[in-house]
Each structure stands twice: as C-alpha cells, then as structure tokens.
N, C-alpha and C. Protein backbone atom coordinates (compact mmCIF):
# COMPACT_ATOMS: atom_id res chain seq x y z
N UNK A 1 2.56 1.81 -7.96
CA UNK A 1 2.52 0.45 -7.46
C UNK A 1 1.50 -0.34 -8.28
N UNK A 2 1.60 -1.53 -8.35
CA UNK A 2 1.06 -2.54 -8.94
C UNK A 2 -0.72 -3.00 -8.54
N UNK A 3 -1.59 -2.35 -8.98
CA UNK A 3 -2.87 -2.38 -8.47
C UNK A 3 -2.96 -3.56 -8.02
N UNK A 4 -2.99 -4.69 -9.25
CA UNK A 4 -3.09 -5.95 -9.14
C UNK A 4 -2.48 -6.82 -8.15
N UNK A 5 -0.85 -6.69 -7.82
CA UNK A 5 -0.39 -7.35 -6.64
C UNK A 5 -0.69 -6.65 -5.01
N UNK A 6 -1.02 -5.28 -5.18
CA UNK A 6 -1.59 -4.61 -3.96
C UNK A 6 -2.76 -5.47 -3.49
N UNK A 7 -3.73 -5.94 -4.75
CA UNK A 7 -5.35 -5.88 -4.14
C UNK A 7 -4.89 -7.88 -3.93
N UNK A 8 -3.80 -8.56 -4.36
CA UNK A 8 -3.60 -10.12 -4.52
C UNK A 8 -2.82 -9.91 -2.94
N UNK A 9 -1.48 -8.90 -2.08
CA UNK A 9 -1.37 -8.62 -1.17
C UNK A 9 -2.64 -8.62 0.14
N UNK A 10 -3.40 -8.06 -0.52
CA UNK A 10 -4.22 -7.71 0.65
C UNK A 10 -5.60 -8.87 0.78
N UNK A 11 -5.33 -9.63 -0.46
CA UNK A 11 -5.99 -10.84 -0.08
C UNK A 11 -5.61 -12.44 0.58
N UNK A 12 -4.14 -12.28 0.51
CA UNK A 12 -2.95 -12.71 1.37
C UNK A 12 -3.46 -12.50 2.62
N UNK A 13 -3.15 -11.40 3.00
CA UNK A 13 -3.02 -10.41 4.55
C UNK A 13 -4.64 -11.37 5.13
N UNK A 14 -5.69 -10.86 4.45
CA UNK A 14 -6.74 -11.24 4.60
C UNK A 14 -6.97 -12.87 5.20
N UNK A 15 -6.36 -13.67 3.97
CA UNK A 15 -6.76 -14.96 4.35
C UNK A 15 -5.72 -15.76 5.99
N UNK A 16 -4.78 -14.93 6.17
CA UNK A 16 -4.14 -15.25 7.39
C UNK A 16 -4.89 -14.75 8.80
N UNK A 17 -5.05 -15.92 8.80
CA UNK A 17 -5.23 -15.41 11.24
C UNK A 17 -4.96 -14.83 11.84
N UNK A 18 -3.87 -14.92 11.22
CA UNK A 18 -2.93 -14.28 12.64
C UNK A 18 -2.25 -13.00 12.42
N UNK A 19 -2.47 -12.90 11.04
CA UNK A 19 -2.07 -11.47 10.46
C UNK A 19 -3.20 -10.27 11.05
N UNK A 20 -4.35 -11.31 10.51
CA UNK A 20 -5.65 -10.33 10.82
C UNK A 20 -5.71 -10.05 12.55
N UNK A 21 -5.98 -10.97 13.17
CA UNK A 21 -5.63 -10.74 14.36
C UNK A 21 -4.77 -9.63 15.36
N UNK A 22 -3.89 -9.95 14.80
CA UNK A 22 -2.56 -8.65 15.28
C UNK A 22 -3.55 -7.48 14.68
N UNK A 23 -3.70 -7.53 13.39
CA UNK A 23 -4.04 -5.94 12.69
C UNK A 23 -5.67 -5.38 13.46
N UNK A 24 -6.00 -6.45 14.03
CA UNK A 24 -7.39 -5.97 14.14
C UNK A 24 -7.63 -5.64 15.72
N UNK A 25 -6.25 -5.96 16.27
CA UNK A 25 -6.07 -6.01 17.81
C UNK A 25 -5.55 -4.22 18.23
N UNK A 26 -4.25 -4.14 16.81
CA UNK A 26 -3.43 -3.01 16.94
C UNK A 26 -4.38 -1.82 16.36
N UNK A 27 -5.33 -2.16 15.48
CA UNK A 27 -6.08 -1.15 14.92
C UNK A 27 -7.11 -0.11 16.71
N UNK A 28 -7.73 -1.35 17.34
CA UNK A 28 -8.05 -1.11 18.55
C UNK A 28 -7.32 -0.01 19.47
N UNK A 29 -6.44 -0.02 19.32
CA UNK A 29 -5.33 0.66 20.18
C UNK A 29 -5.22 2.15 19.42
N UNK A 30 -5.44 2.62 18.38
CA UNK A 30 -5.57 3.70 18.15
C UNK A 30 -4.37 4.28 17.75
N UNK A 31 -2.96 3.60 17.89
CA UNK A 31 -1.60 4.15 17.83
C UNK A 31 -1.66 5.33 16.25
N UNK A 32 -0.62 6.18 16.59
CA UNK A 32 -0.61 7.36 15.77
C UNK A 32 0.74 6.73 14.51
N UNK A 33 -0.02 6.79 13.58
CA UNK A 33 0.46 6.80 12.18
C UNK A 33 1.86 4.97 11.81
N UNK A 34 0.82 4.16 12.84
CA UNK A 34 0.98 2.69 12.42
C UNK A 34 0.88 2.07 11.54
N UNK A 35 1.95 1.27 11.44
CA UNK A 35 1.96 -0.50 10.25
C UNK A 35 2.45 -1.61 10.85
N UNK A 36 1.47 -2.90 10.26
CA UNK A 36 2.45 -3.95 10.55
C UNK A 36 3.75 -3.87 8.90
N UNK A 37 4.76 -3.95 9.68
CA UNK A 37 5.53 -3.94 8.58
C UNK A 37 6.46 -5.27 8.39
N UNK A 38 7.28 -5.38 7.19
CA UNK A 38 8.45 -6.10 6.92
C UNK A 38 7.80 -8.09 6.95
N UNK A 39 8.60 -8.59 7.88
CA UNK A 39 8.38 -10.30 8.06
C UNK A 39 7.12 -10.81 7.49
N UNK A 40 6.43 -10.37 8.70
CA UNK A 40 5.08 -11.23 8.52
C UNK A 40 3.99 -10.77 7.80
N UNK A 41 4.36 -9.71 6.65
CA UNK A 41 3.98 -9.43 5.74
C UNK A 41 4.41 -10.51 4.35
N UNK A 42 5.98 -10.00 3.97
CA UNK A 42 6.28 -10.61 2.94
C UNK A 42 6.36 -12.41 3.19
N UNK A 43 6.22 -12.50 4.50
CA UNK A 43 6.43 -14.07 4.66
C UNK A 43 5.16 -14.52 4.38
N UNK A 44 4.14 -14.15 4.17
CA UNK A 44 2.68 -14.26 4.41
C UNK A 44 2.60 -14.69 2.31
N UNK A 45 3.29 -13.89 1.87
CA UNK A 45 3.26 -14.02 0.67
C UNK A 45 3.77 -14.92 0.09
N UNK A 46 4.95 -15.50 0.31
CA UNK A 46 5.78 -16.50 0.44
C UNK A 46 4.98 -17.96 0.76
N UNK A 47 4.62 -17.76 1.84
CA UNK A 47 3.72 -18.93 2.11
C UNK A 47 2.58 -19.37 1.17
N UNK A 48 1.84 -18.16 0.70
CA UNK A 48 0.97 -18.35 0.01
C UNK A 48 1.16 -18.83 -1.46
N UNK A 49 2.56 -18.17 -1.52
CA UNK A 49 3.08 -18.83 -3.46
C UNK A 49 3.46 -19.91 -2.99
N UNK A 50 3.83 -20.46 -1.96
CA UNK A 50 4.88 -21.61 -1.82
C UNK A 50 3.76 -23.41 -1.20
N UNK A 51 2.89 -22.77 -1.06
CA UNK A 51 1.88 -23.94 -1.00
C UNK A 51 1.64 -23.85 0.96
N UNK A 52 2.47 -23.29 1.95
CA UNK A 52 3.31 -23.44 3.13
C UNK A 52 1.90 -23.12 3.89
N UNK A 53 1.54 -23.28 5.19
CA UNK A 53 0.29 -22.68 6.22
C UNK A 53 0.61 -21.46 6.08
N UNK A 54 -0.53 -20.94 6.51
CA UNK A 54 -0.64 -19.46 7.08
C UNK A 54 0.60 -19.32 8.70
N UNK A 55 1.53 -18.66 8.68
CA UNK A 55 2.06 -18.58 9.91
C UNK A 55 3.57 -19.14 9.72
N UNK A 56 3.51 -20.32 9.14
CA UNK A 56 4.29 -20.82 8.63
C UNK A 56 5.85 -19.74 8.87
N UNK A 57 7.40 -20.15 9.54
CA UNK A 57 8.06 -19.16 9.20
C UNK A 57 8.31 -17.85 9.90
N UNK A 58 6.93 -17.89 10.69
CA UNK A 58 6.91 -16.27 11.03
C UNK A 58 7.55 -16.23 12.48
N UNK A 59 8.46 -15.47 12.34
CA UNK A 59 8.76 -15.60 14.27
C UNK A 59 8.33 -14.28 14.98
N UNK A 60 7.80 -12.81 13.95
CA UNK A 60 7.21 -11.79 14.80
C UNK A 60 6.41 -11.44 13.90
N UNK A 61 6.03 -10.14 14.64
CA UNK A 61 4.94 -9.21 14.28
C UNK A 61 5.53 -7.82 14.38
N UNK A 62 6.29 -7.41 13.47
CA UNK A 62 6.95 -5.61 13.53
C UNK A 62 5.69 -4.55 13.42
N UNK A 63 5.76 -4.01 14.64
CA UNK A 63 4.63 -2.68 14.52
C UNK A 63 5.18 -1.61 14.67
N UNK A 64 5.48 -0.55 13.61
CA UNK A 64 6.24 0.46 13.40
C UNK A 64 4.72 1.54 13.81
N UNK A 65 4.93 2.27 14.53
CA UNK A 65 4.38 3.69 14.56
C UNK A 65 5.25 5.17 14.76
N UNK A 66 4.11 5.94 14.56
CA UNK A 66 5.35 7.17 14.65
C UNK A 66 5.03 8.15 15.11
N UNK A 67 5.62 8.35 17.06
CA UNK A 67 4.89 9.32 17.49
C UNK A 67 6.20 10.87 18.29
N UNK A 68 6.46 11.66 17.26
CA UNK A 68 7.03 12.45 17.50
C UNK A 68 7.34 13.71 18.79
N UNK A 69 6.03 13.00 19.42
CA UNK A 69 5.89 14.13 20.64
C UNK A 69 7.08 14.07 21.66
N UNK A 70 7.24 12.63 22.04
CA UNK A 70 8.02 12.61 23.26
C UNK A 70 8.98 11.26 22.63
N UNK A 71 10.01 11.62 22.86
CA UNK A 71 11.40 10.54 22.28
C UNK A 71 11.80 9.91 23.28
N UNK A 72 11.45 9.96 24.04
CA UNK A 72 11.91 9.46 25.50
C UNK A 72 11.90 7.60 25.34
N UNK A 73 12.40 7.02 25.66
CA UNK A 73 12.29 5.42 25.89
C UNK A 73 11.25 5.09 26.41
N UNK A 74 11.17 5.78 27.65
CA UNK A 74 9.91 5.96 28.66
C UNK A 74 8.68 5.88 27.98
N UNK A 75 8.52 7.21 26.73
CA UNK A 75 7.48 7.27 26.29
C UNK A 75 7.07 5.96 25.48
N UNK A 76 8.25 5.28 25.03
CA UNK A 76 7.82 4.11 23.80
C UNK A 76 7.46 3.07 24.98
N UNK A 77 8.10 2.95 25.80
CA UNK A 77 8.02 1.78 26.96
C UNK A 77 6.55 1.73 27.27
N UNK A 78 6.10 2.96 27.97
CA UNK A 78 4.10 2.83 27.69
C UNK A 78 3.64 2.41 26.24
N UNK A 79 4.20 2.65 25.02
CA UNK A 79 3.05 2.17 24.28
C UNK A 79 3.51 0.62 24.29
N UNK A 80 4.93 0.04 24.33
CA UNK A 80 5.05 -1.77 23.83
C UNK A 80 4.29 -2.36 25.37
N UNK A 81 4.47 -1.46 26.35
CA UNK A 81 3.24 -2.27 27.31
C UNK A 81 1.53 -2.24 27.17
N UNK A 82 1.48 -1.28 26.64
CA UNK A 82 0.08 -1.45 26.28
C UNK A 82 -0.12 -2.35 24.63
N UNK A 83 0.30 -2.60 23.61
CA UNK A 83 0.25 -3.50 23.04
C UNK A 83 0.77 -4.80 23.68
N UNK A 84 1.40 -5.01 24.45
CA UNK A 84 1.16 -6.44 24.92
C UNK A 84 -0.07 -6.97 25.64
N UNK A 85 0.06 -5.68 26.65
CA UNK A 85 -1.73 -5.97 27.55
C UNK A 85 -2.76 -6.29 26.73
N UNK A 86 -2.73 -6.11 25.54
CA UNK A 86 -3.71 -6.13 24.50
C UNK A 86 -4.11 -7.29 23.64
N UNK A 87 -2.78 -8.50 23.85
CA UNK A 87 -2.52 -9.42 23.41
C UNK A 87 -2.51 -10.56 24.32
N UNK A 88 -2.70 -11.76 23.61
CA UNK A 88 -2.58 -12.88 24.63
C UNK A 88 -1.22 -13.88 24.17
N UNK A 89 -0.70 -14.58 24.58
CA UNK A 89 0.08 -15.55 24.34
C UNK A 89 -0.19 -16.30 23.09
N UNK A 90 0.30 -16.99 22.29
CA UNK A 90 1.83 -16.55 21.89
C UNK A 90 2.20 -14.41 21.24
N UNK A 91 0.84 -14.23 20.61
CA UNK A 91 1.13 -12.77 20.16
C UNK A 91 1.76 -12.00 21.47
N UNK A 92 1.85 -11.76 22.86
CA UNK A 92 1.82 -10.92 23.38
C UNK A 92 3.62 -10.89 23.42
N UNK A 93 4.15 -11.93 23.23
CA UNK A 93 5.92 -12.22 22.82
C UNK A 93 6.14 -11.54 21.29
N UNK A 94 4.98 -12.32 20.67
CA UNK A 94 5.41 -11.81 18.97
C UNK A 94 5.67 -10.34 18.57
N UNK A 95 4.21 -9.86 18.73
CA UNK A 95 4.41 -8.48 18.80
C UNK A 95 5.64 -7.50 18.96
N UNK A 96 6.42 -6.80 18.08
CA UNK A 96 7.59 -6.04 18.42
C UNK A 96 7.54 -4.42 17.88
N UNK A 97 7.53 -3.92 19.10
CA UNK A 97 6.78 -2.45 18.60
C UNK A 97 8.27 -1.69 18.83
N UNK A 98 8.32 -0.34 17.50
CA UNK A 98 9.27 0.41 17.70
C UNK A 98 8.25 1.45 17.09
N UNK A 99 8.61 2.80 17.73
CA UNK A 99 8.50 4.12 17.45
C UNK A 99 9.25 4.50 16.45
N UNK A 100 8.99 4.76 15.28
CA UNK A 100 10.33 4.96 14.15
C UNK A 100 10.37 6.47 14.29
N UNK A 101 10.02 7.28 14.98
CA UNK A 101 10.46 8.81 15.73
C UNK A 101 11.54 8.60 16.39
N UNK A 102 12.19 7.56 17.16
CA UNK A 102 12.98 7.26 17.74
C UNK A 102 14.41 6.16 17.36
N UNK A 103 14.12 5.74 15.89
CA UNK A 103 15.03 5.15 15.34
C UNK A 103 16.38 5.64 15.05
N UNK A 104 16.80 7.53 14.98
CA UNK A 104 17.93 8.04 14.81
C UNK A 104 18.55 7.70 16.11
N UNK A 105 17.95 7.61 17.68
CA UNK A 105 18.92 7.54 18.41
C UNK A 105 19.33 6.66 18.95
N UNK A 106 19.13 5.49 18.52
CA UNK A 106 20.05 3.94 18.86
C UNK A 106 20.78 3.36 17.15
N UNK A 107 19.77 3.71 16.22
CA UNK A 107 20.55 2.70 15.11
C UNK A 107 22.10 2.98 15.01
N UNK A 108 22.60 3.44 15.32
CA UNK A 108 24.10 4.01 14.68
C UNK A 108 25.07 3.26 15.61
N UNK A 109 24.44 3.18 17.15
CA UNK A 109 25.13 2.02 18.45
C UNK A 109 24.59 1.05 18.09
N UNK A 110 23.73 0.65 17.55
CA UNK A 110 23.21 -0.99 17.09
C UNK A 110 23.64 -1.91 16.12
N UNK A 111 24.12 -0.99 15.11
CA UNK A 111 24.01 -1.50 13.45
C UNK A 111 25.31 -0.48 12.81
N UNK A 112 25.84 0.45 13.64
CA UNK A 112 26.73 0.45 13.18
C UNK A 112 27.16 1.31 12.06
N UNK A 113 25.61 2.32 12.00
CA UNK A 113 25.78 3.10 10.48
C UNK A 113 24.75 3.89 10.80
N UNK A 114 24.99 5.62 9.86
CA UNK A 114 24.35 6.41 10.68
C UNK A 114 22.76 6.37 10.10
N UNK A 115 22.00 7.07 10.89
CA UNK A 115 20.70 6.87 10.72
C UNK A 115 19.52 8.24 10.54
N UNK A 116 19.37 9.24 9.76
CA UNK A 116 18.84 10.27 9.74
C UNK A 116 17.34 10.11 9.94
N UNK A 117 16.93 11.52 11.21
CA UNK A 117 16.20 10.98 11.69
C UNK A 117 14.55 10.73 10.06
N UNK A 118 13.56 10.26 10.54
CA UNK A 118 12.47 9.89 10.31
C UNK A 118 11.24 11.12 10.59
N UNK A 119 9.94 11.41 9.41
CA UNK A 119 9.50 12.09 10.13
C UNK A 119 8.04 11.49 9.63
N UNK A 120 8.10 9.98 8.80
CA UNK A 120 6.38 9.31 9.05
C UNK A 120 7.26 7.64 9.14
N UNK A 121 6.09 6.57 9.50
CA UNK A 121 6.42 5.17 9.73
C UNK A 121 6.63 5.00 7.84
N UNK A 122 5.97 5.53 7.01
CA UNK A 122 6.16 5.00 5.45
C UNK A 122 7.43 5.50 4.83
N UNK A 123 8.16 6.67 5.26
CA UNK A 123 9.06 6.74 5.31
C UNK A 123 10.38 5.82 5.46
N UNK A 124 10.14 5.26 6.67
CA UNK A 124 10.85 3.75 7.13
C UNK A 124 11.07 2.72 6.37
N UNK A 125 10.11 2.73 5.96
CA UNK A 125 10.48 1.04 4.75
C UNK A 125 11.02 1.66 4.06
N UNK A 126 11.68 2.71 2.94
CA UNK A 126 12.43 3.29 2.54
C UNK A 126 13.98 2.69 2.59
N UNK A 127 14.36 2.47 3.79
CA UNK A 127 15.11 2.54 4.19
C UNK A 127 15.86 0.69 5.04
N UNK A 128 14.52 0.42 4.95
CA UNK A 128 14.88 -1.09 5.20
C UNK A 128 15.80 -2.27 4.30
N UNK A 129 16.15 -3.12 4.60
CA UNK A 129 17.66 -3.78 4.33
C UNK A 129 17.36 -4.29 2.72
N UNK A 130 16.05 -4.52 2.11
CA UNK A 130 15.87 -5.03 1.22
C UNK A 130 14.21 -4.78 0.38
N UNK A 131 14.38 -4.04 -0.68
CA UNK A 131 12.64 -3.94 -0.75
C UNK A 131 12.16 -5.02 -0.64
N UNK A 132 12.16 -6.02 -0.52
CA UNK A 132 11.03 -7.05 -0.37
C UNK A 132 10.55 -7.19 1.06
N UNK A 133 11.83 -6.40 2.00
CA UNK A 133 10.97 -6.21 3.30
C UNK A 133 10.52 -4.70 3.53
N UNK A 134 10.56 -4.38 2.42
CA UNK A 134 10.21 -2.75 2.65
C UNK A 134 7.98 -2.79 2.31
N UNK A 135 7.64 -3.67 3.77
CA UNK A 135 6.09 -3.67 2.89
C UNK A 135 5.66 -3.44 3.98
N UNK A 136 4.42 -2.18 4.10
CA UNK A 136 3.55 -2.18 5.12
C UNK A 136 2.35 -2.41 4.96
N UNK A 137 1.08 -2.39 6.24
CA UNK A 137 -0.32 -2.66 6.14
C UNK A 137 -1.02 -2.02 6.97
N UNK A 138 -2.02 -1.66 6.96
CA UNK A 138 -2.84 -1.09 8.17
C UNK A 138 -4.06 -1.47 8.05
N UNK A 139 -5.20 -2.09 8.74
CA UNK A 139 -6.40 -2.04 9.05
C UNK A 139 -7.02 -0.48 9.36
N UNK A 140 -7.92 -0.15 8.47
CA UNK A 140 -8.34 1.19 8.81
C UNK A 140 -9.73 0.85 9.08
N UNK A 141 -10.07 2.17 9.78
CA UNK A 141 -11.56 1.90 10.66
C UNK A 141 -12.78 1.36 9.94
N UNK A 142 -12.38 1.59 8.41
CA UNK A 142 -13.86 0.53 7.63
C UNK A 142 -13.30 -0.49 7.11
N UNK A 143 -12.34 -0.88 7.65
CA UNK A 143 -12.09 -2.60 7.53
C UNK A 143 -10.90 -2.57 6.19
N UNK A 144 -11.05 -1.53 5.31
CA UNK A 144 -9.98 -1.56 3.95
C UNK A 144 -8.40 -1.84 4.35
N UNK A 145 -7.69 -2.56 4.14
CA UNK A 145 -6.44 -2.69 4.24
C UNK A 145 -5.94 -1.76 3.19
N UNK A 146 -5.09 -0.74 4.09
CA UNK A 146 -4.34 -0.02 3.06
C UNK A 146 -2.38 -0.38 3.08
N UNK A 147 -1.87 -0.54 1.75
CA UNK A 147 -0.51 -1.15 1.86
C UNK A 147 0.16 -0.23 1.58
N UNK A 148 1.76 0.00 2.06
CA UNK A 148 2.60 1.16 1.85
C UNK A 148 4.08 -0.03 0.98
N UNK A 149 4.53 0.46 -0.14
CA UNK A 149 5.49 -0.55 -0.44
C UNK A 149 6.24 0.89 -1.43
N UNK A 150 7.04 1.31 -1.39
CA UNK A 150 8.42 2.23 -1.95
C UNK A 150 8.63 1.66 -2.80
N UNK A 151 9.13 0.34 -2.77
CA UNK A 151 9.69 -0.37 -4.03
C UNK A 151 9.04 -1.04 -4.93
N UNK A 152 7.61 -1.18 -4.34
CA UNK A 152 6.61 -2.14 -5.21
C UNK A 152 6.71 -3.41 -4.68
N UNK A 153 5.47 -4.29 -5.29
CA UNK A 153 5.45 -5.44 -4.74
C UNK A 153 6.06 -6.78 -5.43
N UNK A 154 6.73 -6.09 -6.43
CA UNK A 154 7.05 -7.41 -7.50
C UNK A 154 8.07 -8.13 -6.94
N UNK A 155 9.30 -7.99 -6.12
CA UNK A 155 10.26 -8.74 -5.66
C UNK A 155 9.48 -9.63 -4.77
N UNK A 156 8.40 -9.09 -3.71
CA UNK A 156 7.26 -9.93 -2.57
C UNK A 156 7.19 -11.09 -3.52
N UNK A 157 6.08 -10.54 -4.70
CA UNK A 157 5.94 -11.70 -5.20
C UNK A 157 6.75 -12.63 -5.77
N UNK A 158 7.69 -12.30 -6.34
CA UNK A 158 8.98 -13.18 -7.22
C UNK A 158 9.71 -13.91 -6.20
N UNK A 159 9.38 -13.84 -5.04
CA UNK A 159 10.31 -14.31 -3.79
C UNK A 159 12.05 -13.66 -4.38
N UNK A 160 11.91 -12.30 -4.66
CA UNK A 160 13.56 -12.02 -4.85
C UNK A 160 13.88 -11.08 -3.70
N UNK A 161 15.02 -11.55 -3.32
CA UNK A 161 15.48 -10.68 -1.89
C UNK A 161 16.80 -10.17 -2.98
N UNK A 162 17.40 -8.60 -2.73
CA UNK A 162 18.39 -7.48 -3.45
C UNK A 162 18.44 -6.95 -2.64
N UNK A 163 19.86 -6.00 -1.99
CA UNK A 163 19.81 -5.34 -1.13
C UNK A 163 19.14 -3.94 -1.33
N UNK A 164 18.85 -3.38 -0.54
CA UNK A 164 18.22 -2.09 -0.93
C UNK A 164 19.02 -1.08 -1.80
N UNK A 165 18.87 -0.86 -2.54
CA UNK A 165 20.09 0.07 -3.48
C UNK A 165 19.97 1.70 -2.70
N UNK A 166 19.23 1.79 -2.21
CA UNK A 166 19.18 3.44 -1.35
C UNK A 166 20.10 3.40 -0.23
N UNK A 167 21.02 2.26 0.44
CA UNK A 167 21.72 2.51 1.58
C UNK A 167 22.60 1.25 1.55
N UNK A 168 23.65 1.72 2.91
CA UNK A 168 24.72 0.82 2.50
C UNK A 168 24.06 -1.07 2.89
N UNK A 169 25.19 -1.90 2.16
CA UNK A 169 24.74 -3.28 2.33
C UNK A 169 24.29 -3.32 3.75
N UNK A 170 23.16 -4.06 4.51
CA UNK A 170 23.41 -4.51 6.14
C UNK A 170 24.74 -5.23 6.47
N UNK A 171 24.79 -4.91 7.61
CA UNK A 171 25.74 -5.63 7.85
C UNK A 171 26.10 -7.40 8.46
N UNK A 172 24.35 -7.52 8.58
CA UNK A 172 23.80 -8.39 8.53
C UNK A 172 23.29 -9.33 7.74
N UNK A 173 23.52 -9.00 6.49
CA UNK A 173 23.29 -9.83 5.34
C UNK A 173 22.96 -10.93 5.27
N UNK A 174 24.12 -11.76 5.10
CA UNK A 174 24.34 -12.95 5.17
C UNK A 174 24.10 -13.82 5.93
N UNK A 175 23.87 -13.36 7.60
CA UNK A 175 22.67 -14.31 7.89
C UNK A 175 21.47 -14.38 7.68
N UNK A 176 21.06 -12.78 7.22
CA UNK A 176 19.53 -12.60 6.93
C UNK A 176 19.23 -13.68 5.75
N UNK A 177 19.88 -13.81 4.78
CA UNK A 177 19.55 -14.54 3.67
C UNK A 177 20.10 -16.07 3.88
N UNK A 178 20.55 -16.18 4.79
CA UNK A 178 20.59 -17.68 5.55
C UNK A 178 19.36 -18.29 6.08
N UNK A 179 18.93 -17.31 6.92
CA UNK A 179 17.71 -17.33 7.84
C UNK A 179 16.39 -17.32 6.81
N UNK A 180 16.66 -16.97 6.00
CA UNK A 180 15.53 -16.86 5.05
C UNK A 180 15.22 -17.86 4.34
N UNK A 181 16.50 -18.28 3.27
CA UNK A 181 16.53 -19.62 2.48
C UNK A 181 16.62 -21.14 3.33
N UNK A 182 16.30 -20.76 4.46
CA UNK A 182 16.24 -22.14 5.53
C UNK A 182 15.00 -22.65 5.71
N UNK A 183 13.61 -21.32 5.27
CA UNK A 183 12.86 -21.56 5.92
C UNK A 183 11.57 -21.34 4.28
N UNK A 184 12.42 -20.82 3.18
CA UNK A 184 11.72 -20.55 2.28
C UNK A 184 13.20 -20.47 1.05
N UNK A 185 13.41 -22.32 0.79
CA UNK A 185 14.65 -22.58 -0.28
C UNK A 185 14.35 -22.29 -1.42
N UNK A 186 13.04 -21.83 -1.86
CA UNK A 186 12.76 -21.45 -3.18
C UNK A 186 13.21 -19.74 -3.78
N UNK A 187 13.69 -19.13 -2.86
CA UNK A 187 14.03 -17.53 -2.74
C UNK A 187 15.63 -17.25 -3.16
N UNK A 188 15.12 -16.85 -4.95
CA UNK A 188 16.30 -16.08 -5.29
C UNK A 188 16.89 -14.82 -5.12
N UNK A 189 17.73 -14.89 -4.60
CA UNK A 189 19.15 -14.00 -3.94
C UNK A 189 19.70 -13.23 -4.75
N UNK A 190 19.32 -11.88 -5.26
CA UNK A 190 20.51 -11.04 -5.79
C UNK A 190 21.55 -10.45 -5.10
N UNK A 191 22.79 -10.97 -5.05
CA UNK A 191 23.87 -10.80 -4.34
C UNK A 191 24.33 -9.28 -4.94
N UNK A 192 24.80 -8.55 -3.64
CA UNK A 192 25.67 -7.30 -3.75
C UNK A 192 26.60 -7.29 -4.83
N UNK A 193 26.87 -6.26 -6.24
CA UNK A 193 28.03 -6.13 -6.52
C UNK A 193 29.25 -6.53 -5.62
C-alpha cells in the first residue's frame, strides 16, 4: 500500500468530527477485531479533494467487527444496542453495526449471491462491491489510526469507482453509482465489461 496516501488518509480521517467521534466512541467499547469501514471513509476523502465540508454526503457510519463465538442474531443484537447506548443523536441512527462472522448467513437471501463464510473484519473489504469502498480504520489505544485497504488507496484518491474484479458485478450497481455521482459529480465510473 501506498505509504504516502495511507499517512494523507489518515490525515483526512483526522481532520473530520465526526469521523473521529464515532472512532473514538467505538474504540471505548472495546469490540473484538473492529473497523469503521467503506462510506464514511472514502466519502471523507472525496470531500476533502472536492473542496465539500467534513460530513458532507455521509448518510452512515459502517462498523464491521468480528466476533466468532456466538452467531446468533441475539448475540449481534447486544452488541448494535450497546453501540447505540453509546451514542447520542444524530450518530446513535448513523451508526450501522454488522458482525462480519455472521455475514455467510443472510447475504445469499439478501443480495442474492453466495457468500463464503469470513474469518477476520479485513478480510471483508476484500470482498466489497468496489475497491474504493474496500477501506478500513481503527483508532487504537495510543491514538495511531491504523488503515486496512486490499486494493490500495489510489482509486479513494482518484475518485474512481470499478467494480471489484474478485466477485460477481452487485447487483446493485447502478444505483450505487447513481447515488454516488448525485452527491460527488466529479467521480469517474469504470463501467463493467
């Protein structure tokens, strides 16, 4: 990975509120083998090349952790209530926590395509719809932001959205890159063969 756009990433991450906020709220909580991942990461970047506020764009906060003990719904249901308790309004809506231990047994009824299971959260972006949302972050206990990115950070920065070449197209595509160029028209689109 790109030293230079890692350490220009994490001075991004840094200069946002509300990024830090979430990270410094979720770091509190102690969750086992967490990231904020995907949106309000690469949108954070976006904003920052694009002249746009901090926040600007963002409609969540994805917190991927990964806790293999108990798969149960139940079990994830205690942790997205305790990250909300943890939060105040507007974050305590934003916030969207998934267990990616638990991602093999709904994606395939959700989305429509099968899903092998997972056995860390960095793993996950792997596998997400597009490397440019394949980006994670963590606040660690001496304050260092450490970033997880598979594909690298150069599409983040180039504002280029490509589908992920490791899995099939989403099937969602096309609004994703609707939803995107609505809110950030400067973002070139490499369209699917």
């Amino acid at each position: 990975m790109n030293d230079a756009l890692t350490e220009e990433l994490i001075a991004v991450v840094r200069a946002d509120p509300g990024l830090m906020h979430v990270l410094r709220t979720v770091r509190a909580l102690d969750l086992p083998d967490w990231r904020l991942v995907s949106g309000a990461i690469y949108q954070a970047v976006w904003n920052a090349k694009t002249g746009r506020p901090a926040g600007y764009g963002i409609k969540d906060y994805d917190l991927a952790y990964f806790d293999g003990a108990d798969l149960s719904y139940e079990a994830e249901d205690v942790v997205i209530k305790q990250v909300a308790a943890a939060f105040d309004e507007p974050f305590r809506s934003q916030v969207e926590v998934r267990n990616q231990a638990r991602v093999h047994l709904w994606f395939q009824n959700r989305f429509g395509e099968p899903y092998a299971p997972l056995y860390s959260t960095d793993e996950a972006l792997g596998r997400f719809v597009a490397p440019t949302f394949a980006v994670g972050v963590r606040l660690e206990a001496d304050d260092a932001i450490t970033v997880a990115a598979p594909f690298g950070l150069e599409d983040v920065f180039a504002m280029v959205v490509r589908p992920n070449p490791n899995r099939p197209l989403a099937k969602g595509w096309a609004k994703t890159i609707e939803n995107a160029r609505g809110r950030w028209p400067e973002l070139t689109v490499v369209e699917p063969d």
